[in-house]
C-alpha atoms as a PDB file:
ATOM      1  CA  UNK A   1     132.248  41.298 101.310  1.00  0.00           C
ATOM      2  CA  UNK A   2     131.592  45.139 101.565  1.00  0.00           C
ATOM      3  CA  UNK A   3     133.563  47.424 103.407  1.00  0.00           C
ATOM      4  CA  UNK A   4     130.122  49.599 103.649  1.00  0.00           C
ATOM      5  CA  UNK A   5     126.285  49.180 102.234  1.00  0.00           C
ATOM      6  CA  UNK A   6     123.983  52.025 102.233  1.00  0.00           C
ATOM      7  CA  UNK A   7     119.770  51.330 101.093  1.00  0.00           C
ATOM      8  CA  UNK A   8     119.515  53.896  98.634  1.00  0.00           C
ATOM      9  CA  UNK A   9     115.292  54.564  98.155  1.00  0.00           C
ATOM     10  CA  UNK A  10     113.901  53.837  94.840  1.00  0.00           C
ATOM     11  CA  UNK A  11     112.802  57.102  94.380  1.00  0.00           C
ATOM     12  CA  UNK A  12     116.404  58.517  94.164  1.00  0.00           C
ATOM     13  CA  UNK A  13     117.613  58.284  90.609  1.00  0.00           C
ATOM     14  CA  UNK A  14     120.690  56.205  90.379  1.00  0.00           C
ATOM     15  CA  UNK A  15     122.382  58.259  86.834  1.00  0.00           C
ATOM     16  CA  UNK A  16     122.079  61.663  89.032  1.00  0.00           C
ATOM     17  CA  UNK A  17     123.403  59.910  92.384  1.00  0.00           C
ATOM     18  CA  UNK A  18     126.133  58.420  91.010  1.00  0.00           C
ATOM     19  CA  UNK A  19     127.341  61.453  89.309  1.00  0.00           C
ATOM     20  CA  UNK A  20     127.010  63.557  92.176  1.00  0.00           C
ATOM     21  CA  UNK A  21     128.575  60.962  94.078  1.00  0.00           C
ATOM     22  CA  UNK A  22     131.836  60.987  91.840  1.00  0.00           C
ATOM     23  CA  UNK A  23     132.181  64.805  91.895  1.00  0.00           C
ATOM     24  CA  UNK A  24     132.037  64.558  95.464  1.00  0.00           C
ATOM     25  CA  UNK A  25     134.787  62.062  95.724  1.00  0.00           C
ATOM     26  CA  UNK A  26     137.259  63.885  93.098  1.00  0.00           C
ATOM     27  CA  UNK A  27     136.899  66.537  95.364  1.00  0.00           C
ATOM     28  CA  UNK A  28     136.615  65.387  98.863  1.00  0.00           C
ATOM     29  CA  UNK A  29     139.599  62.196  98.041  1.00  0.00           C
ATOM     30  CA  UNK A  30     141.829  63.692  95.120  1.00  0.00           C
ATOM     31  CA  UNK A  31     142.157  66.940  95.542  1.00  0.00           C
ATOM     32  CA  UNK A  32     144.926  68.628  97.258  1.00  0.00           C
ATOM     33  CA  UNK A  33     142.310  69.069 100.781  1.00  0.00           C
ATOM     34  CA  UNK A  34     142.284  64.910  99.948  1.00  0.00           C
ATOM     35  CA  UNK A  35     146.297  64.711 100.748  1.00  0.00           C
ATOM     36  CA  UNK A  36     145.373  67.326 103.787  1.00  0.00           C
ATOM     37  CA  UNK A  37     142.549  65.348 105.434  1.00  0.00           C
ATOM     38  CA  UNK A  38     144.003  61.853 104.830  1.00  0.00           C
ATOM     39  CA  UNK A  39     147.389  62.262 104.626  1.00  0.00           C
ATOM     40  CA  UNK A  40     147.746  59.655 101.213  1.00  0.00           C
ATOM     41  CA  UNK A  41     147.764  60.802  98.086  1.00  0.00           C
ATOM     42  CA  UNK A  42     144.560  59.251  95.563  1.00  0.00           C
ATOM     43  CA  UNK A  43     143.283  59.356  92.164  1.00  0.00           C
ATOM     44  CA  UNK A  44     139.439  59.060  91.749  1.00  0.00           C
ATOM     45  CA  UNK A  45     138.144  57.674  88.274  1.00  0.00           C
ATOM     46  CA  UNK A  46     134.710  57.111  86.859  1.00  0.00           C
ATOM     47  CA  UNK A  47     133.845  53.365  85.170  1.00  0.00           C
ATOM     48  CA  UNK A  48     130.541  54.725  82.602  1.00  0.00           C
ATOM     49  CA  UNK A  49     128.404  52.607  80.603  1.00  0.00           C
ATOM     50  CA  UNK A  50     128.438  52.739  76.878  1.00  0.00           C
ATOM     51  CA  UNK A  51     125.603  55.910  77.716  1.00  0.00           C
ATOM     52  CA  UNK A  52     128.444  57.534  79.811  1.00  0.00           C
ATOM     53  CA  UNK A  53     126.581  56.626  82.537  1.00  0.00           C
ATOM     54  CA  UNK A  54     128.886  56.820  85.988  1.00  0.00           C
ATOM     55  CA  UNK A  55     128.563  53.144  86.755  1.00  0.00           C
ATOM     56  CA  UNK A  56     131.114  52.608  89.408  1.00  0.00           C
ATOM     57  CA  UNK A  57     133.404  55.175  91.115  1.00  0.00           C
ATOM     58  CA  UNK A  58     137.322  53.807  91.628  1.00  0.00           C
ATOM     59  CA  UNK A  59     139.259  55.336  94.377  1.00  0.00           C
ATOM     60  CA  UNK A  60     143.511  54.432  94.399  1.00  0.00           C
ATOM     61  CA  UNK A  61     144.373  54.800  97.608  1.00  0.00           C
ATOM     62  CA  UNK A  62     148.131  55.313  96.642  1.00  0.00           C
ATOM     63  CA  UNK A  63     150.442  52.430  98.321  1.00  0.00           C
ATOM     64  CA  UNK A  64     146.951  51.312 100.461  1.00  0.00           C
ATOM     65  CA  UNK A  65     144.280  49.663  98.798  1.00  0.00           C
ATOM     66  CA  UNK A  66     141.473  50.570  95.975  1.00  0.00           C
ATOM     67  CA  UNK A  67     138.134  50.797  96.863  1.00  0.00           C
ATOM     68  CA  UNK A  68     135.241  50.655  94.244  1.00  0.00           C
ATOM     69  CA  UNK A  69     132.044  51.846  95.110  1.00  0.00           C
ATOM     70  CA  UNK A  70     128.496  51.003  93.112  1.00  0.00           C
ATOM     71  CA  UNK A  71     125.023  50.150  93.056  1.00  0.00           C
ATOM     72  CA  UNK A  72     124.423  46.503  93.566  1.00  0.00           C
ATOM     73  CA  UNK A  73     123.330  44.500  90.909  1.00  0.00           C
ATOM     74  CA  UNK A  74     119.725  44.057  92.641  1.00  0.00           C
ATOM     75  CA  UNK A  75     116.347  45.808  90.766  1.00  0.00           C
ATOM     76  CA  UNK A  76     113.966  47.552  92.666  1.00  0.00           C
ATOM     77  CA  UNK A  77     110.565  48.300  91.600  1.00  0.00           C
ATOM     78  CA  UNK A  78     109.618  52.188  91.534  1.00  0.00           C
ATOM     79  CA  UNK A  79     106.764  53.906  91.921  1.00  0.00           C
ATOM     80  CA  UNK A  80     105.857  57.498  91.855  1.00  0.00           C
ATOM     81  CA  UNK A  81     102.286  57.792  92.806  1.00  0.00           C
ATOM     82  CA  UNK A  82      99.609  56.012  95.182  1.00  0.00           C
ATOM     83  CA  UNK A  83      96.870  54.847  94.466  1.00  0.00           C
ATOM     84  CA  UNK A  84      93.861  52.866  96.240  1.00  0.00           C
ATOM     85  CA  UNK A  85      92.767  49.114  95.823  1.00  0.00           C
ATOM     86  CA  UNK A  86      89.234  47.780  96.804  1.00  0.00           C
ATOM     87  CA  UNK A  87      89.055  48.676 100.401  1.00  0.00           C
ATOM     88  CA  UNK A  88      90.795  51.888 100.248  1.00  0.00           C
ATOM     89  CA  UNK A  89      94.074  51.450 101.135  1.00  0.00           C
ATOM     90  CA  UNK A  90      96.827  53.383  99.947  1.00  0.00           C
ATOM     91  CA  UNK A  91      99.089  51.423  97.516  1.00  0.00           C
ATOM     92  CA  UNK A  92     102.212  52.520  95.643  1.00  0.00           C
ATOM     93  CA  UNK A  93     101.959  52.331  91.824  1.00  0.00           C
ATOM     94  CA  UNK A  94     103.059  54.009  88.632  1.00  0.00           C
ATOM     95  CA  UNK A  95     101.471  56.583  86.896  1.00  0.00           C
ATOM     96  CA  UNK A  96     102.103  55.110  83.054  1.00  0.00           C
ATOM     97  CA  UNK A  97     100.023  51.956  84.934  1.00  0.00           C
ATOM     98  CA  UNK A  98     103.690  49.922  84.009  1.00  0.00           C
ATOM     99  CA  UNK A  99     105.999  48.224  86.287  1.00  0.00           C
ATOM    100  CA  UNK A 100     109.505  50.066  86.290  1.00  0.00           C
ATOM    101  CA  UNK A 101     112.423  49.055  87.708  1.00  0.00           C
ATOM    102  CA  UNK A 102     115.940  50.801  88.795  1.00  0.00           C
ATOM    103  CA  UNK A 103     119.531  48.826  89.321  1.00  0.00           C
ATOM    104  CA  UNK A 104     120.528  48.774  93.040  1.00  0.00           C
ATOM    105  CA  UNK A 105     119.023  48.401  95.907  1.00  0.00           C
ATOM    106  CA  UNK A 106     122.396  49.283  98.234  1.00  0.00           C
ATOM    107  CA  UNK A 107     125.299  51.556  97.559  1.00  0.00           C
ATOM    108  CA  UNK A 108     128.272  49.692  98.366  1.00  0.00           C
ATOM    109  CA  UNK A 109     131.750  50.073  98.938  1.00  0.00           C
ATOM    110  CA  UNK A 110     134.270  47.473  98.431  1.00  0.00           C
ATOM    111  CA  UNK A 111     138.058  46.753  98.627  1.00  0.00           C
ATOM    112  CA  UNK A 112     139.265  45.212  94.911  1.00  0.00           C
ATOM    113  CA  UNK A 113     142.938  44.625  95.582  1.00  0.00           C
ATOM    114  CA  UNK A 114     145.463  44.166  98.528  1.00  0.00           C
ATOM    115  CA  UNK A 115     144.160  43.891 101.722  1.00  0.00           C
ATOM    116  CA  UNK A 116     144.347  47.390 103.909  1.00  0.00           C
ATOM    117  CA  UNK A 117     147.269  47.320 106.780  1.00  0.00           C
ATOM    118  CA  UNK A 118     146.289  47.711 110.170  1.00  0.00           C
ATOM    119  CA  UNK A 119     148.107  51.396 110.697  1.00  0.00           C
ATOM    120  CA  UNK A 120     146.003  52.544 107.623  1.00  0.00           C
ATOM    121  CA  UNK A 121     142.626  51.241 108.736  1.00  0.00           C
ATOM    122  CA  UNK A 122     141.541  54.482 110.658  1.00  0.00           C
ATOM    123  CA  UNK A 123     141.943  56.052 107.118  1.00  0.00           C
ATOM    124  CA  UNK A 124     140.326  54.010 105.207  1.00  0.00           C
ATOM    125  CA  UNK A 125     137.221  53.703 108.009  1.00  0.00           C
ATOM    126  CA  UNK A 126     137.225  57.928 107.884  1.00  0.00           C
ATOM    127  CA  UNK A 127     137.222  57.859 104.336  1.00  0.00           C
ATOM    128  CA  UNK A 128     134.302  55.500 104.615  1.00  0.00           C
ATOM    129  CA  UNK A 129     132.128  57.519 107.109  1.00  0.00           C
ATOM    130  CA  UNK A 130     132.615  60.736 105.017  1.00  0.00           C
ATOM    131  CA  UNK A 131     131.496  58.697 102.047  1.00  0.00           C
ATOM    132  CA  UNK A 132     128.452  57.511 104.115  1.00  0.00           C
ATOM    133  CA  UNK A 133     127.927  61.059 105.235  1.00  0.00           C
ATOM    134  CA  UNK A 134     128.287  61.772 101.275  1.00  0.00           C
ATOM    135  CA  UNK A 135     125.163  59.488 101.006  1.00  0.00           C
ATOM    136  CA  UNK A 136     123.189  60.919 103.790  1.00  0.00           C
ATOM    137  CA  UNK A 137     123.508  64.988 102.198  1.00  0.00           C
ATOM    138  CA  UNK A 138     122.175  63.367  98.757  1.00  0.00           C
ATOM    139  CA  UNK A 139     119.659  61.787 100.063  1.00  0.00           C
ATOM    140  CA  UNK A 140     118.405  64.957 102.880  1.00  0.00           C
ATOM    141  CA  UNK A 141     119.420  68.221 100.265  1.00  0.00           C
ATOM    142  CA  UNK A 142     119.783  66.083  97.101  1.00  0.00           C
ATOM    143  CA  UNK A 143     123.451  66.615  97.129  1.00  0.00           C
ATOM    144  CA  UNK A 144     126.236  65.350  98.534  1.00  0.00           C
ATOM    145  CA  UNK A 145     128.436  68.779  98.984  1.00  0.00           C
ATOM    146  CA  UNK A 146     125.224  69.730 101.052  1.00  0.00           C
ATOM    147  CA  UNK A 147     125.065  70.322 104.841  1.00  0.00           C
ATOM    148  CA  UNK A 148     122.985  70.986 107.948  1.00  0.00           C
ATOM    149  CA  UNK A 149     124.638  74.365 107.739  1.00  0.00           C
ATOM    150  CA  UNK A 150     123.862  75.316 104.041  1.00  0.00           C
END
């Protein structure tokens, strides 16, 4: 089960999300503002494909839990233009006129060792909402150290 699941659109491309979405959490979890904000010290590492590829970010929660988060393992079909069909309506399609897909549907967020005590929850659930806000500044700005401010 998954602590949290965010739709990411197909349009977003998962290499540059991903490693935004590590440098985000080495800074936001690991750094010495980490300790500050959540009061437990963490370590934030980077799983890559044989590309170097960030395929899965690993947060250590010291003395809590570890969290992993990812793309799913479901393909989505992109598109990047629109086009018509007989009557006229709009369709989605790709302009090579080939069927492409991405890996993951949903970013998600899961718990891969002991389970989280109930003092430490509210810490765990704020890390998780920052990470979702994370998520939300990619997807608005394109990054996730953007805000409504900047």
């Amino acid at each position: 089960a998954y602590l949290s699941k965010a739709e990411i659109p197909s349009r977003i491309p998962r290499s540059d999300f991903m490693k935004q979405m590590f440098r985000w959490a080495v800074q936001e979890y690991e750094s010495a503002a980490g300790r500050e904000n959540y009061g437990l010290p963490m370590e934030v590492k980077a799983e890559e494909s044989e590309e170097g590829e960030v395929t899965a970010i690993v947060v250590d929660v010291k003395g809590v839990t570890t969290l992993r988060a990812q793309m799913d393992d479901e393909e989505v079909q992109v598109f990047d233009t629109v086009s018509k069909d007989k009557e006229g309506n709009a369709i989605p399609a790709h302009s090579m006129g080939k069927t492409v897909y991405e890996q993951g549907r949903y970013f998600v967020i899961s718990r891969i060792d002991t389970p989280i005590e109930a003092d430490r929850k509210p810490t765990v659930r704020a890390m998780l909402e920052n990470f979702g806000g994370a998520v939300n500044a990619y997807y608005a700005f394109g990054s996730p150290f953007s805000t409504d401010e900047t």
